[in-house]
Every structure is written in structure tokens, then in C-alpha cells.
C-alpha atoms as a PDB file:
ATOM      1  CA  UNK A   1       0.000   0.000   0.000  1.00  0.00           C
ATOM      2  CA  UNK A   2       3.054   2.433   0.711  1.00  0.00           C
ATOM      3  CA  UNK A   3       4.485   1.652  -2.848  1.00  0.00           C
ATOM      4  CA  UNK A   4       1.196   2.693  -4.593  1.00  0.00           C
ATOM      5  CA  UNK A   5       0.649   5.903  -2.318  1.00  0.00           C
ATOM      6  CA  UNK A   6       4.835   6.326  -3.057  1.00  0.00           C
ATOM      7  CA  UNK A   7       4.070   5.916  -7.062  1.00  0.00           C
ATOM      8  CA  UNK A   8       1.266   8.159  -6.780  1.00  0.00           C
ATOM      9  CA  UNK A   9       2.636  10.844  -4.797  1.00  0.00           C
ATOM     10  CA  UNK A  10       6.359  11.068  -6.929  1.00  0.00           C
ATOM     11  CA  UNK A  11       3.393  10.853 -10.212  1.00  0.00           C
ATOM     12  CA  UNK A  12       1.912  14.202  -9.226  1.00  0.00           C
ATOM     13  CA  UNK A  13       5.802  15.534  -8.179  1.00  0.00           C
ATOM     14  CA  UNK A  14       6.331  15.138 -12.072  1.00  0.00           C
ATOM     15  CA  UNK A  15       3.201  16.664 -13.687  1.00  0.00           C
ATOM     16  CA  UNK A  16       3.703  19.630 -11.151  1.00  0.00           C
ATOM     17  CA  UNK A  17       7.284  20.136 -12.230  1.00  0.00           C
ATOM     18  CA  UNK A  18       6.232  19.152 -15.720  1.00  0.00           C
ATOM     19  CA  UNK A  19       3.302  21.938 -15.581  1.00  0.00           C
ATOM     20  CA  UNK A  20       5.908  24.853 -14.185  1.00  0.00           C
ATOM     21  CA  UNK A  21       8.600  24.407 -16.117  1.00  0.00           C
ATOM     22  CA  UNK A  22       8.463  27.783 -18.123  1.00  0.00           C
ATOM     23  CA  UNK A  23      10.870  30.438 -16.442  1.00  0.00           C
ATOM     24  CA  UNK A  24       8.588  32.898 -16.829  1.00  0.00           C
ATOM     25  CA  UNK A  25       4.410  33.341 -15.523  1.00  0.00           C
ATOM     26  CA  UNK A  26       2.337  32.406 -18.578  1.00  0.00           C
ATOM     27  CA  UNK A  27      -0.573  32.852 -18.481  1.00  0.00           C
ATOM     28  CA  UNK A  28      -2.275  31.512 -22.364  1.00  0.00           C
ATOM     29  CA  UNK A  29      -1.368  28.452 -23.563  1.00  0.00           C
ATOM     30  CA  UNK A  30      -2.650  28.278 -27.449  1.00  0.00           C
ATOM     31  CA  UNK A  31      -1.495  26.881 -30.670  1.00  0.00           C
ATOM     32  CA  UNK A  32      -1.063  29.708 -33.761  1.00  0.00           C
ATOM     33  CA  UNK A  33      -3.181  28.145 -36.884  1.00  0.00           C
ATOM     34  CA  UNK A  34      -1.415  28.618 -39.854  1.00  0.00           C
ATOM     35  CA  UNK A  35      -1.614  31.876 -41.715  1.00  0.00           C
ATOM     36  CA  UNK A  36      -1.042  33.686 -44.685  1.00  0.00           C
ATOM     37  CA  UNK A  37      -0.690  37.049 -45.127  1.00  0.00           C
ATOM     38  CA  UNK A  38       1.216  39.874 -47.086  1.00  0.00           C
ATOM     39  CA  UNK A  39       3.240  42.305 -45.379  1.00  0.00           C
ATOM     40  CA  UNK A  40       2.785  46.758 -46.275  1.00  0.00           C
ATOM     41  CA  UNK A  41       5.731  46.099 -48.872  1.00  0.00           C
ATOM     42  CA  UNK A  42       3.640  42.997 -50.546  1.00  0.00           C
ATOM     43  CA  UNK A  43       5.901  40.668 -49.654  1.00  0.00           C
ATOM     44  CA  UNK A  44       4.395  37.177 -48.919  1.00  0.00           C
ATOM     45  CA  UNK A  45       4.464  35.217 -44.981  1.00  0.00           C
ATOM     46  CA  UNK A  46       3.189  32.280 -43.723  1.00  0.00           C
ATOM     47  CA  UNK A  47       2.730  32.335 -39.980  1.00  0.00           C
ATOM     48  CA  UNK A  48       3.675  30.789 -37.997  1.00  0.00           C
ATOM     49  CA  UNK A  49       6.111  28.579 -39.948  1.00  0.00           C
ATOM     50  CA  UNK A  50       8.124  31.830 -41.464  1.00  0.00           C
ATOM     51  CA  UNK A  51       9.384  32.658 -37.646  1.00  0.00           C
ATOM     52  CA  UNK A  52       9.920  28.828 -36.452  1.00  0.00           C
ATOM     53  CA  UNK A  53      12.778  29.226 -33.837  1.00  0.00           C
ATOM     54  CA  UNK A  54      12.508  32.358 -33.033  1.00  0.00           C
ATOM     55  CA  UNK A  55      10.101  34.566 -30.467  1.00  0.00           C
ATOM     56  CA  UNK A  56       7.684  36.954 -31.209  1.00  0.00           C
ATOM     57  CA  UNK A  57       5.270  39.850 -30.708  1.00  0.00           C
ATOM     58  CA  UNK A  58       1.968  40.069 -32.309  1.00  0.00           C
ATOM     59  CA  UNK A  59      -0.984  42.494 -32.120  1.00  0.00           C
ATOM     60  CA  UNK A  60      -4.032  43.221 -33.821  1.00  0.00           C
ATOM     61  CA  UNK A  61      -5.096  47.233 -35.078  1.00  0.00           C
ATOM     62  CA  UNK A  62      -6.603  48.646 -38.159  1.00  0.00           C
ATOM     63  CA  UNK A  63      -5.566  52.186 -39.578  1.00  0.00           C
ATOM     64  CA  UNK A  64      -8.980  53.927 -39.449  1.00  0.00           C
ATOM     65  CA  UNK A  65      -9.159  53.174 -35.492  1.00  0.00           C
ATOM     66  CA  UNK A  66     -10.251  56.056 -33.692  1.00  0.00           C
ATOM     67  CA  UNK A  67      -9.572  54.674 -29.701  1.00  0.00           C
ATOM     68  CA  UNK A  68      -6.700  52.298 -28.912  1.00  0.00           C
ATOM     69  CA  UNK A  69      -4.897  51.803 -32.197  1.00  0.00           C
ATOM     70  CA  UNK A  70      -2.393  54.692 -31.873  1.00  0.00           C
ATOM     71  CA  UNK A  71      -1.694  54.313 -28.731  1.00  0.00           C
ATOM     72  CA  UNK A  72      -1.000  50.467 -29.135  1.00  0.00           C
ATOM     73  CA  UNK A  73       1.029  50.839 -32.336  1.00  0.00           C
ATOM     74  CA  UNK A  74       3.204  54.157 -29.652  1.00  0.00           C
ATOM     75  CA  UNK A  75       3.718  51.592 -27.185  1.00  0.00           C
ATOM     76  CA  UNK A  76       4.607  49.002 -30.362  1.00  0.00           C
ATOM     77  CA  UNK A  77       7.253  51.064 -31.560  1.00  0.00           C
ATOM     78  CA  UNK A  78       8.871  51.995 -28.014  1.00  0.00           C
ATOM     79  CA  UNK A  79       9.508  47.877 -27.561  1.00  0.00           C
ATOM     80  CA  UNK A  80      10.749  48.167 -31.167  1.00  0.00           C
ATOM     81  CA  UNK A  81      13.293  50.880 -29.626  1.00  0.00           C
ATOM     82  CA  UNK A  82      14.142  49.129 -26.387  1.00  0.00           C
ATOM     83  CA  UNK A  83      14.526  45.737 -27.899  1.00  0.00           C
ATOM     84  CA  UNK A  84      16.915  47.436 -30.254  1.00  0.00           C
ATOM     85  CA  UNK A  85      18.765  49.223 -27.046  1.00  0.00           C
ATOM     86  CA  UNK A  86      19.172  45.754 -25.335  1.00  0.00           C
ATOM     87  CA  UNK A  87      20.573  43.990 -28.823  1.00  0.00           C
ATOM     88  CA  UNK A  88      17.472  41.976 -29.550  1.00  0.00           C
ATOM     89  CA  UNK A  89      16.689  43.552 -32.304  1.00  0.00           C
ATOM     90  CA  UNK A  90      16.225  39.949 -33.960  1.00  0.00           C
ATOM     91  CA  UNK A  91      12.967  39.021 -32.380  1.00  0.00           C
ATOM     92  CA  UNK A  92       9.752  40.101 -35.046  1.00  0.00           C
ATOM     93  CA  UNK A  93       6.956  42.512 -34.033  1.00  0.00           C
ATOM     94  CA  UNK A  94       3.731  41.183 -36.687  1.00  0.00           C
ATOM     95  CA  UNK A  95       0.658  43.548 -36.412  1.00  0.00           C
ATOM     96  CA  UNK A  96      -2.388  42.056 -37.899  1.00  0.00           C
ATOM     97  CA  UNK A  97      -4.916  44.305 -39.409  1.00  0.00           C
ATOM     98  CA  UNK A  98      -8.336  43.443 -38.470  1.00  0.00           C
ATOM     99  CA  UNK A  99      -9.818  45.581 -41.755  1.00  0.00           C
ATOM    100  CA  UNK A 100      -8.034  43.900 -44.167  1.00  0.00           C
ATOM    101  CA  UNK A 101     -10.896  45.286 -46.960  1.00  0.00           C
ATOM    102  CA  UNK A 102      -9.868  48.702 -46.149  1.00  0.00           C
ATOM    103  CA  UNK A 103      -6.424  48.154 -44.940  1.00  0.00           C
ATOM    104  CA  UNK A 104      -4.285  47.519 -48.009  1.00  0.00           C
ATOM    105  CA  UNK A 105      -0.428  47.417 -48.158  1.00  0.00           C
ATOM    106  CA  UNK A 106       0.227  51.269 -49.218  1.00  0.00           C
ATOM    107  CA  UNK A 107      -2.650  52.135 -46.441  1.00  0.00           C
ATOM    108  CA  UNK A 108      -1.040  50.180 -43.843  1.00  0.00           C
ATOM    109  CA  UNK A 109       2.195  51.848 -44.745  1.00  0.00           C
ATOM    110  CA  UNK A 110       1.226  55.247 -44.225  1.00  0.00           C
ATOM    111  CA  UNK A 111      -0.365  54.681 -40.991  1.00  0.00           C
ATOM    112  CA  UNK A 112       2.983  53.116 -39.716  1.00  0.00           C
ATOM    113  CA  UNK A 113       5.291  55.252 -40.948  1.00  0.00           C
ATOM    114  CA  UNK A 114       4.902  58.026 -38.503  1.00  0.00           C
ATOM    115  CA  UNK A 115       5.990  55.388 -35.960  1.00  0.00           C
ATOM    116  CA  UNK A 116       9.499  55.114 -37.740  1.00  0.00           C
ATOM    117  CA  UNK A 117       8.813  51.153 -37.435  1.00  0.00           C
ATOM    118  CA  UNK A 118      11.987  49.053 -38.788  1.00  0.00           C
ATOM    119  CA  UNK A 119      10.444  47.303 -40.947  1.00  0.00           C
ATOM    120  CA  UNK A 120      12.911  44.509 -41.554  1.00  0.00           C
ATOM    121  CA  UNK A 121      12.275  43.466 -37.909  1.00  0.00           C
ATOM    122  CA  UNK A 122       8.359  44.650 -37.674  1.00  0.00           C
ATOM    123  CA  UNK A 123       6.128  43.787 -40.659  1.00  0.00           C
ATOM    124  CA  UNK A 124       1.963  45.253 -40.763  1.00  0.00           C
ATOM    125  CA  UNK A 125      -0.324  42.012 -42.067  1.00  0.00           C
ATOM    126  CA  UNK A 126      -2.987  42.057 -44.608  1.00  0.00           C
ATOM    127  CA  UNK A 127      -3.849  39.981 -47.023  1.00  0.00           C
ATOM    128  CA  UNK A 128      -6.713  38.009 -45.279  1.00  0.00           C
ATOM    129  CA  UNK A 129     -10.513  38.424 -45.650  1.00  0.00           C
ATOM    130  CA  UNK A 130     -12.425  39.750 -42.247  1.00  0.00           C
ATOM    131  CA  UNK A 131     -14.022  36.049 -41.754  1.00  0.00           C
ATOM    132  CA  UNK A 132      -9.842  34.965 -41.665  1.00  0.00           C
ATOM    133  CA  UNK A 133      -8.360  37.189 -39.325  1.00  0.00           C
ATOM    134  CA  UNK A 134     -11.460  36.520 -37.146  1.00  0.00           C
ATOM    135  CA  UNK A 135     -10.548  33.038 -36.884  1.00  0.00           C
ATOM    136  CA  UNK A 136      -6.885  33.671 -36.003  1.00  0.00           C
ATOM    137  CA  UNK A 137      -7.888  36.217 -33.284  1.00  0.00           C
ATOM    138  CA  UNK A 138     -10.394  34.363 -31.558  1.00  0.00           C
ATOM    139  CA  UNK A 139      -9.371  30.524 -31.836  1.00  0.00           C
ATOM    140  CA  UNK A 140      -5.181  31.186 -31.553  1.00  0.00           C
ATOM    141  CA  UNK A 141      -4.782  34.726 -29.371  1.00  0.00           C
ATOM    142  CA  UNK A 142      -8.080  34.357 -27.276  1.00  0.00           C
ATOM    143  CA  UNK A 143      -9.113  37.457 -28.797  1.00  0.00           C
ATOM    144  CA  UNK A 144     -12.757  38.457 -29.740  1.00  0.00           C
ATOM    145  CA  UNK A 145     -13.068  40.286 -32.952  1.00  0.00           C
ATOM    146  CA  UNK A 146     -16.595  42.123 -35.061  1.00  0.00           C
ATOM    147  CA  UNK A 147     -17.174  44.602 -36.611  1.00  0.00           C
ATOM    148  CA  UNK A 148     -19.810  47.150 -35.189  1.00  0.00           C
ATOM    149  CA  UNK A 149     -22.733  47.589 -36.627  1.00  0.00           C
ATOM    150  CA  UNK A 150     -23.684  51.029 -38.642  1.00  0.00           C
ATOM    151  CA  UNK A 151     -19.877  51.555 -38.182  1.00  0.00           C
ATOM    152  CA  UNK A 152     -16.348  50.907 -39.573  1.00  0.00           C
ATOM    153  CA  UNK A 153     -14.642  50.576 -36.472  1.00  0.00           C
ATOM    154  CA  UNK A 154     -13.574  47.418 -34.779  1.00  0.00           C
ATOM    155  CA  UNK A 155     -14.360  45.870 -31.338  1.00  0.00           C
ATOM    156  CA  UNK A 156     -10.894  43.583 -31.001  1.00  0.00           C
ATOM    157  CA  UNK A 157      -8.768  42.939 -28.277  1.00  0.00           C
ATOM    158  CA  UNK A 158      -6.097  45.405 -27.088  1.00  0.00           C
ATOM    159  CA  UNK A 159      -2.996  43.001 -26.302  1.00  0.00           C
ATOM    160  CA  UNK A 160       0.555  42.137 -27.011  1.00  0.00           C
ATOM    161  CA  UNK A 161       0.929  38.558 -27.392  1.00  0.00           C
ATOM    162  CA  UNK A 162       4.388  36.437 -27.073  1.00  0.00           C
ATOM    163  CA  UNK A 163       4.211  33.738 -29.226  1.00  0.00           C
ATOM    164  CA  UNK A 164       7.260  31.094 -29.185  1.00  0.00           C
ATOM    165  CA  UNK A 165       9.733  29.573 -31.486  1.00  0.00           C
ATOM    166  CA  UNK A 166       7.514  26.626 -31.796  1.00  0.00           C
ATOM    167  CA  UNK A 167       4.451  28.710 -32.813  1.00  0.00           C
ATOM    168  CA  UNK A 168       2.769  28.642 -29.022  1.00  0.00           C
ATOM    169  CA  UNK A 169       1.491  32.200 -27.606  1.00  0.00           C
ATOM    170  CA  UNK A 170       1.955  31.833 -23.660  1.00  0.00           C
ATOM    171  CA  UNK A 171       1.206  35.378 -22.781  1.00  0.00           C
ATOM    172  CA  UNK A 172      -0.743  38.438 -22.764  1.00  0.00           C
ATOM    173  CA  UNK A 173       0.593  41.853 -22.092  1.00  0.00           C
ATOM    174  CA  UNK A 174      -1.686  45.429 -22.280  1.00  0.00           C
ATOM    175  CA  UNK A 175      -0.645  46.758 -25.321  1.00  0.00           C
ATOM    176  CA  UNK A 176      -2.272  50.590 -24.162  1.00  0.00           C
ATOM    177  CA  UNK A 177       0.313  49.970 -20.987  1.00  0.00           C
ATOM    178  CA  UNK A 178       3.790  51.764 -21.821  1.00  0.00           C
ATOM    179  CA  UNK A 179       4.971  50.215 -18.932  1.00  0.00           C
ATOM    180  CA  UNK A 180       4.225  46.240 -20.771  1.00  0.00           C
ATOM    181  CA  UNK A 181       7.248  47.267 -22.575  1.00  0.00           C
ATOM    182  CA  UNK A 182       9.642  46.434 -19.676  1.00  0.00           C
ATOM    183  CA  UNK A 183       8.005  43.431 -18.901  1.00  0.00           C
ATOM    184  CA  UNK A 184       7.684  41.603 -22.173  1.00  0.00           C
ATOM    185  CA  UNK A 185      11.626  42.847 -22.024  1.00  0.00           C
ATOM    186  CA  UNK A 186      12.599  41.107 -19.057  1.00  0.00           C
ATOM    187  CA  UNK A 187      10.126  37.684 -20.108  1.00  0.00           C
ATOM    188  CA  UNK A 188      12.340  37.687 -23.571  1.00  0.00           C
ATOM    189  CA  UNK A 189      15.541  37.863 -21.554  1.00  0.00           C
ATOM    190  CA  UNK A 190      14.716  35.232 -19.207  1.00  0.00           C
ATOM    191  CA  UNK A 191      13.850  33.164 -22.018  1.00  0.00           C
ATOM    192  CA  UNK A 192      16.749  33.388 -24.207  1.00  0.00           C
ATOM    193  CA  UNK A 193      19.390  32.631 -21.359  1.00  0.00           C
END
């Protein structure tokens, strides 16, 4: 009887260790569906496949936003900055537009480039039909997504997501928070020792 309560007990010692072994507090667990999309230069990705190995920052906006879009793509292009500042320039920033109709490559690229984004390390997605991105949002980033009626703005979720080298996102960060910035910082450096 000892050696089954033993067996069980040093069981559940494994799945607990098992279950924290990330370094850092997650707190999503979900699978990124693959994805195609074309970046504001035209230039074709599949996600998440194209960044296998690598970690990565995704959010969703639109260009005619008139609430949290701006100040999401600010606080966007101050981790752009900082990343660059602590030499990890190499880890993507992918922001998804949820108006994909309206949101073509040459509009995307106006809205962005008053944000001086680098765009060889932070690429605007289109490419997609509504009824797609809709999908992605909801089913991989836990995100709800529609359109409002009698309007063309957007209900969608306001977050910065950190999605892994194997294509996993494992957490949320306020993306209207400048502050997420340091935080999503200090997650990616604790990962990549």
C-alpha cells in the first residue's frame, strides 16, 4: 500500500514540475493556426512557420481606429526601440490588421510610418478576408473580434501577445500599458538565457 501511495505521490511531483517548467508566468497556452498574409511592402508570410525558432510579438489594429490603435502601435514602436537598445533587435513585431478590406499594403504603410517602425524586424499584415483574421484572433490569441454595426470601427482585443519559437502564444501583455514594454523585455531575456 506504501508503494502505490509512493508511485502516486512522486506521479503528481512530475506533472507539477512538468506543468511549471516555463521560467517565466504564462498565463495563455494556445497553438497559432497557420496563416497567410502579405506584409505593407507585398511581400508574402506564412505564420507561424516563417518565424519557427525564433520569439515573437503580435498584435491586432486597423488604420482607421479612432480609440486604442495609436496608442498600441506608440507603445509598439517603443519595444521596437528598447529591444533594439538591449541587442534583440532579432525578435519580429507582426501587427495584424483586423480591416483587411480597407487596410491595403500602401494604407497600412502610411499609418505606420509616422511610428518610424523598422520594418525589416516589424512587418503590418494584410492579405486576409475579415471572416480569416477573425478566426486567427479568436481561436489562436483568445481574442474576440466584429465589426460594429452602422460603423467601420472594430471591437478587437487590445494586447501584445508572445508567441514562441515553436508557434505557441503563452502570454498576454496590455498593449495601451507603456509600462508592458519592460516586462515583455525582461520575459524575452529570461527566455533566451
Amino acid at each position: 500500500m506504501k508503494t502505490n501511495r509512493l508511485f502516486v505521490l512522486l506521479v503528481l511531483l512530475i506533472l507539477t514540475l512538468t506543468a511549471c517548467s516555463s521560467p517565466i508566468e504564462e498565463n495563455m497556452s494556445r497553438e497559432v493556426e497557420s496563416f497567410s498574409a502579405v506584409t505593407q511592402d507585398g511581400e508574402k508570410v506564412n505564420l507561424p512557420e516563417d518565424l519557427e525558432g525564433r520569439y515573437w510579438i503580435a498584435d491586432f489594429i486597423f488604420t482607421n481606429c479612432e480609440t486604442v490603435c495609436s496608442p498600441m502601435t506608440g507603445n509598439m514602436s517603443r519595444l521596437q526601440q528598447a529591444l533594439k537598445e538591449e541587442n534583440m533587435g532579432d525578435v519580429p513585431l507582426r501587427s495584424f490588421t483586423v480591416d483587411p478590406q480597407n487596410d491595403t499594403e500602401d494604407e497600412l504603410k502610411a499609418f505606420a510610418d509616422p511610428y518610424n517602425p523598422d520594418y525589416e524586424q516589424w512587418s503590418f499584415l494584410t492579405g486576409y478576408s475579415f471572416n480569416e483574421i477573425k478566426e486567427l484572433s479568436i481561436k489562436s490569441f483568445q481574442s474576440p473580434l466584429k465589426k460594429l454595426e452602422d460603423s467601420e470601427q472594430f471591437a478587437h482585443g487590445t494586447s501584445f501577445y508572445l508567441v514562441t519559437p515553436k508557434g505557441e502564444v503563452i502570454k498576454s501583455y496590455s498593449g495601451l500599458k507603456a509600462d508592458s514594454t519592460e516586462q515583455i523585455l525582461q520575459d524575452l531575456k529570461t527566455l533566451r538565457e
